[in-house]
Protein backbone atom coordinates (compact mmCIF):
# COMPACT_ATOMS: atom_id res chain seq x y z
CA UNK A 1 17.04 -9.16 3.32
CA UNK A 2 14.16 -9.97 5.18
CA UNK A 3 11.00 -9.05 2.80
CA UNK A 4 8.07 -10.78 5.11
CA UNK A 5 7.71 -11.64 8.74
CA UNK A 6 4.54 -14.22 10.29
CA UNK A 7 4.32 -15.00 14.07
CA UNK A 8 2.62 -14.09 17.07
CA UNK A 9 2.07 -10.42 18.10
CA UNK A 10 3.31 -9.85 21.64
CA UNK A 11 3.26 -6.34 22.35
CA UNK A 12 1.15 -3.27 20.13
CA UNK A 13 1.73 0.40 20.28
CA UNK A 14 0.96 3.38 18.20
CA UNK A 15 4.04 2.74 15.96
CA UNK A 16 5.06 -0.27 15.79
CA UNK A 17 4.36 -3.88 16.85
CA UNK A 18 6.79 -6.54 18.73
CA UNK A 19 6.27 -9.80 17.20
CA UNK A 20 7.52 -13.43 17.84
CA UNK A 21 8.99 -15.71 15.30
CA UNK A 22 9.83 -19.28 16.99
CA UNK A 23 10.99 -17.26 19.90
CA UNK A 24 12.62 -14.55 18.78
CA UNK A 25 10.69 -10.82 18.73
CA UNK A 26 11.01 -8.37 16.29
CA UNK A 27 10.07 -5.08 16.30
CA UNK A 28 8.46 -3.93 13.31
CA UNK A 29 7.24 0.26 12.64
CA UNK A 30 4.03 0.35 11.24
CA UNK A 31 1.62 2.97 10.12
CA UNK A 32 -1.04 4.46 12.64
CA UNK A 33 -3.37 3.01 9.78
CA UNK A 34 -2.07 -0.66 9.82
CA UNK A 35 -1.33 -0.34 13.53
CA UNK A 36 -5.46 -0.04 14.39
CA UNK A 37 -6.00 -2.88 11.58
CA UNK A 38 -3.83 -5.25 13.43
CA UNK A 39 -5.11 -7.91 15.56
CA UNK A 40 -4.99 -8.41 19.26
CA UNK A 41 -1.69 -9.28 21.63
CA UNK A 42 -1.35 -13.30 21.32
CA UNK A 43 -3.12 -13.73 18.01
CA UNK A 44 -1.07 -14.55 14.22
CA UNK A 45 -0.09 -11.52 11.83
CA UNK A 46 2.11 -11.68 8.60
CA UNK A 47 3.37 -8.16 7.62
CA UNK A 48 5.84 -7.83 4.22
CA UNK A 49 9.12 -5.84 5.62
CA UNK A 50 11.60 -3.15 3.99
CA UNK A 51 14.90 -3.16 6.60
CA UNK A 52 16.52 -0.02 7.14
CA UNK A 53 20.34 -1.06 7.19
CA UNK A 54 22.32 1.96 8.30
CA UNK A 55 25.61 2.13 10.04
CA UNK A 56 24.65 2.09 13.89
CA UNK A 57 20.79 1.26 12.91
CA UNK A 58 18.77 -1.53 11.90
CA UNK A 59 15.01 -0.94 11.76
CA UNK A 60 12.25 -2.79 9.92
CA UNK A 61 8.70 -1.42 8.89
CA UNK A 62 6.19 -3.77 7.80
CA UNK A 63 3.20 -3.14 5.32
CA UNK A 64 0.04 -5.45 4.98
CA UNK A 65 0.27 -5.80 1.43
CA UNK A 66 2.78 -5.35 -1.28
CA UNK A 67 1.47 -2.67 -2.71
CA UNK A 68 1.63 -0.49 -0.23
CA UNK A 69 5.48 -1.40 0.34
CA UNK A 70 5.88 -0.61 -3.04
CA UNK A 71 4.84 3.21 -2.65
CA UNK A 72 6.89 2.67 0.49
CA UNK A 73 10.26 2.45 -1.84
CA UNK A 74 9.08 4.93 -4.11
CA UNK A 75 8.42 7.42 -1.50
CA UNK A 76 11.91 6.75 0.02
CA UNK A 77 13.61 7.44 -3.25
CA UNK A 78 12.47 10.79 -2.89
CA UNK A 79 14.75 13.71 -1.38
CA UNK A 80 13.80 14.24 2.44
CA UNK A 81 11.92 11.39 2.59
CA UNK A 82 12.75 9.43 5.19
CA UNK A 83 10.78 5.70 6.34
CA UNK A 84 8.95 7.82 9.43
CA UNK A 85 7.53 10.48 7.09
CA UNK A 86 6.28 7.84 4.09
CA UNK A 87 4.76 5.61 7.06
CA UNK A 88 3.34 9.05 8.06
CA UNK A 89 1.72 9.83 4.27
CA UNK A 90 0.89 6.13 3.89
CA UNK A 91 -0.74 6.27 7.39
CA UNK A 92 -2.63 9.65 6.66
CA UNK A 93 -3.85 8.60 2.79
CA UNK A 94 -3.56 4.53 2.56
CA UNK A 95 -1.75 3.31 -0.92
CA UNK A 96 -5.04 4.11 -3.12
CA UNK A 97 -5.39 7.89 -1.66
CA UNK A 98 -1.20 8.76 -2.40
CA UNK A 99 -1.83 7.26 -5.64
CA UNK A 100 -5.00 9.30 -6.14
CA UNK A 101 -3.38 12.48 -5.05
CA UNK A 102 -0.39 12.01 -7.25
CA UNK A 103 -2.05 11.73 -10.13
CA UNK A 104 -4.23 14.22 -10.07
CA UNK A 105 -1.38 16.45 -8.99
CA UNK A 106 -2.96 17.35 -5.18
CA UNK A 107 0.17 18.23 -3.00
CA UNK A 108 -2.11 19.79 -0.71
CA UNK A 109 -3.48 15.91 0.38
CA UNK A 110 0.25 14.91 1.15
CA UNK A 111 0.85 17.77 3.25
CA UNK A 112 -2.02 16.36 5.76
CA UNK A 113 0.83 14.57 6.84
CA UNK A 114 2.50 14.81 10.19
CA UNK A 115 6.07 16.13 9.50
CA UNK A 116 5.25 16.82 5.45
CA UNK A 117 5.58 20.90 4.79
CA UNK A 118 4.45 22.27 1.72
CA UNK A 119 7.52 22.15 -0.53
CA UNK A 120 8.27 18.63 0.25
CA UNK A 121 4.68 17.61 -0.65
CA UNK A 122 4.90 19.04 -4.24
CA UNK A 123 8.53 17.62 -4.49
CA UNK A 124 6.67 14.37 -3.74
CA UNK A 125 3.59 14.89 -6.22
CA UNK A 126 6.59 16.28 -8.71
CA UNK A 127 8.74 13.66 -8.35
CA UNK A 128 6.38 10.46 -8.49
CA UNK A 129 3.59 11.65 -11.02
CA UNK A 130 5.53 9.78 -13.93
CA UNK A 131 5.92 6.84 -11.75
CA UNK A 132 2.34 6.16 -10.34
CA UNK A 133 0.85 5.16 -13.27
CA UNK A 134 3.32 2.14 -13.49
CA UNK A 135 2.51 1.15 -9.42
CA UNK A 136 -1.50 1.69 -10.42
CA UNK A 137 -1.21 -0.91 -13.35
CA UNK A 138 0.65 -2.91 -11.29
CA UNK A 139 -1.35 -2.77 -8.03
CA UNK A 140 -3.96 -5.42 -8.88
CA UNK A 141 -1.27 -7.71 -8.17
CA UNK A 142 0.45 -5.89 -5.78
CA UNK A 143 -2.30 -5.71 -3.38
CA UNK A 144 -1.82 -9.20 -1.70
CA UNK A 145 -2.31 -9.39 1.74
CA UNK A 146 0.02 -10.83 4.30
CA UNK A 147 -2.00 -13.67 6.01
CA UNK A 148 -1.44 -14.89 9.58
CA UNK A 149 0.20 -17.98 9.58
CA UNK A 150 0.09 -20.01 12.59
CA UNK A 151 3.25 -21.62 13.76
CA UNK A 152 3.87 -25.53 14.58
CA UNK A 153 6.67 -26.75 16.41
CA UNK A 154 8.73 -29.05 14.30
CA UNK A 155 7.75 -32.06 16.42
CA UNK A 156 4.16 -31.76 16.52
CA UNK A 157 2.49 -34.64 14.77
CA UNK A 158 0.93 -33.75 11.33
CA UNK A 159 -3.00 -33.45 11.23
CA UNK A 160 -5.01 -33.49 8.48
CA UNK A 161 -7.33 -30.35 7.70
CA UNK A 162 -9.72 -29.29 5.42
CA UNK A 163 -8.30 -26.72 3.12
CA UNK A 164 -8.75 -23.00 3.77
CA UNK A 165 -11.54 -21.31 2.05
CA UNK A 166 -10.63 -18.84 0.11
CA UNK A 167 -11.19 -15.09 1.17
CA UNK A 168 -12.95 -13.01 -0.36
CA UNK A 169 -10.73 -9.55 -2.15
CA UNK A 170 -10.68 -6.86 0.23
CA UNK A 171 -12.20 -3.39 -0.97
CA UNK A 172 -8.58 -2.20 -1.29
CA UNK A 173 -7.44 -5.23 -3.29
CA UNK A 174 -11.14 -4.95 -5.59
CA UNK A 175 -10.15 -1.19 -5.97
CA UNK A 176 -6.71 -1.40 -7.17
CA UNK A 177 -7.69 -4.22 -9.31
CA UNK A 178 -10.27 -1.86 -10.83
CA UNK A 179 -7.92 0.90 -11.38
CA UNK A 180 -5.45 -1.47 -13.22
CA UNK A 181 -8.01 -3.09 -15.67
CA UNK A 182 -9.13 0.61 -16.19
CA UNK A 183 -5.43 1.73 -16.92
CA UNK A 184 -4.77 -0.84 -18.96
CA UNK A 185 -7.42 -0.38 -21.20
CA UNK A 186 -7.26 3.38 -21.75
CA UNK A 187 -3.90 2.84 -22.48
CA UNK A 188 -4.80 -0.14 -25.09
CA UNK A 189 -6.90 2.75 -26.67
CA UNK A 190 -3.96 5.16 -27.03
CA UNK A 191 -3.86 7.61 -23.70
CA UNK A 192 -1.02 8.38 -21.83
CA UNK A 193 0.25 6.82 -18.81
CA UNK A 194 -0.30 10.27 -17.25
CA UNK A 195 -3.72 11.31 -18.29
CA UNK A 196 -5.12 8.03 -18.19
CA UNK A 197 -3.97 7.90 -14.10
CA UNK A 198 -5.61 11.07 -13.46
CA UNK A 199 -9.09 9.83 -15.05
CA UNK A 200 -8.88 6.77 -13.77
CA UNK A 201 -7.79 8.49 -10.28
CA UNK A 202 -10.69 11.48 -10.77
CA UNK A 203 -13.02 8.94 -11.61
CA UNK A 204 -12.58 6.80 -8.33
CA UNK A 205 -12.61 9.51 -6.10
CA UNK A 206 -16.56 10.25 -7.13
CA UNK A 207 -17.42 6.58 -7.24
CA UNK A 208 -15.22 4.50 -5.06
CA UNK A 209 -16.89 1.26 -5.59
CA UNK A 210 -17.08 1.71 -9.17
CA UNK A 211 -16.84 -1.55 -11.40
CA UNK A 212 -14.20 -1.88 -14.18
CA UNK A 213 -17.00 -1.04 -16.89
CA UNK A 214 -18.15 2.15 -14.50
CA UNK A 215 -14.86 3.52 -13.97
CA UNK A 216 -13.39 3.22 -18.17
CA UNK A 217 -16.69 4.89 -19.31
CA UNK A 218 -16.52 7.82 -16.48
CA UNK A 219 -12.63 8.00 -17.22
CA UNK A 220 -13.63 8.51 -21.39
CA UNK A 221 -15.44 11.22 -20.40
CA UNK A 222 -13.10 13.00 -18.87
CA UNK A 223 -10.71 12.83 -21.32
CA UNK A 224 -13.04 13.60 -24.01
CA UNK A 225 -11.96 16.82 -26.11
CA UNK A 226 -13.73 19.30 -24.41
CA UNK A 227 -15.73 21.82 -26.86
């Protein structure tokens, strides 16, 4: 199984990307979202894989971070949901927006789309709502992203460097991080995996950037007895 590919991209298009590994190129379907974050032809990219393995077929779509191949698998465990149309709802609504969506039960965001009709965007809402709060808890460590990795031939002679400074957490990877501390402590105080998603999910929507503190007190409110 090949879960992660780094080399050299050598070709971009709308779809997918070709890119070489010590000299052998791989062609890898990507999002139209990931596609436009991707670097330039000739410069380093990492992506994490899921291969397709079907009788006259072998395909391989690549995500930039873990947690969005995670929804990946999830959405391809669901009837009539093939690898084009999740790269199409991951492309259209990015990991945090599906998870948003199926928590607070809005079909109508998955159906935006391309190739999604209406009864296959509930089915998907339906289907995942019990699962999402699991991938939300979860997706402070699942949103790693793939670095570039720049390859050395075997015989070049070692050189000392300085170590890499570390990056800084993307807004995605803050966000998700957010949403799982939040999660985790509604659920320390007794709420549902369900019902604590879609607060924590409502919550985010209206304040995006919200801190950890932010986003538990705005969540409380919502799912304070109303009366």
């Amino acid at each position: 199984m090949i879960g992660r590919i780094a080399g050299v991209i050598l070709h971009r298009a709308r779809d997918h990307v070709l890119i070489d590994v010590r000299g052998v190129g791989y062609i890898v379907h990507v999002s139209d979202r990931t596609a436009a974050s991707l670097p330039p032809a000739g410069q380093a990219v990492a992506l994490y894989t899921d291969l397709l393995v079907r009788e006259d077929l072998l395909q391989l779509f690549g995500f930039p971070t873990m947690l969005e191949k995670e929804w990946h698998r999830l959405l391809t465990g669901v009837q009539g949901v093939g690898s084009k149309v999740s790269l199409a709802i991951l492309g259209t609504l990015g990991p945090e927006g599906l998870a948003r969506a199926i928590a607070i039960g809005d079909w109508s965001a998955v159906r935006k789309a391309q190739g999604v009709g209406p009864k296959l965007a509930q089915r998907v809402v339906l289907e995942l709502k019990d699962k999402a709060p699991a991938v939300m808890a979860l997706g402070g460590d699942l949103t790693v992203e793939a670095e570039g990795a720049a390859l050395v031939e075997p015989d070049a002679p070692a050189t000392a460097t300085a170590p890499a400074a570390p990056r800084a957490p993307s807004a995605a990877a803050q966000s998700a991080q957010a949403a799982a501390d939040a999660l985790s402590a509604l659920a320390n105080l007794g709420y549902g995996p369900s019902e604590a998603a879609a607060a924590v999910a409502q919550s985010q929507a209206e304040e995006p950037g919200a801190a950890v503190a932010a986003l538990i007190r705005a969540s409380l409110k919502r799912l304070a007895p109303k009366g």
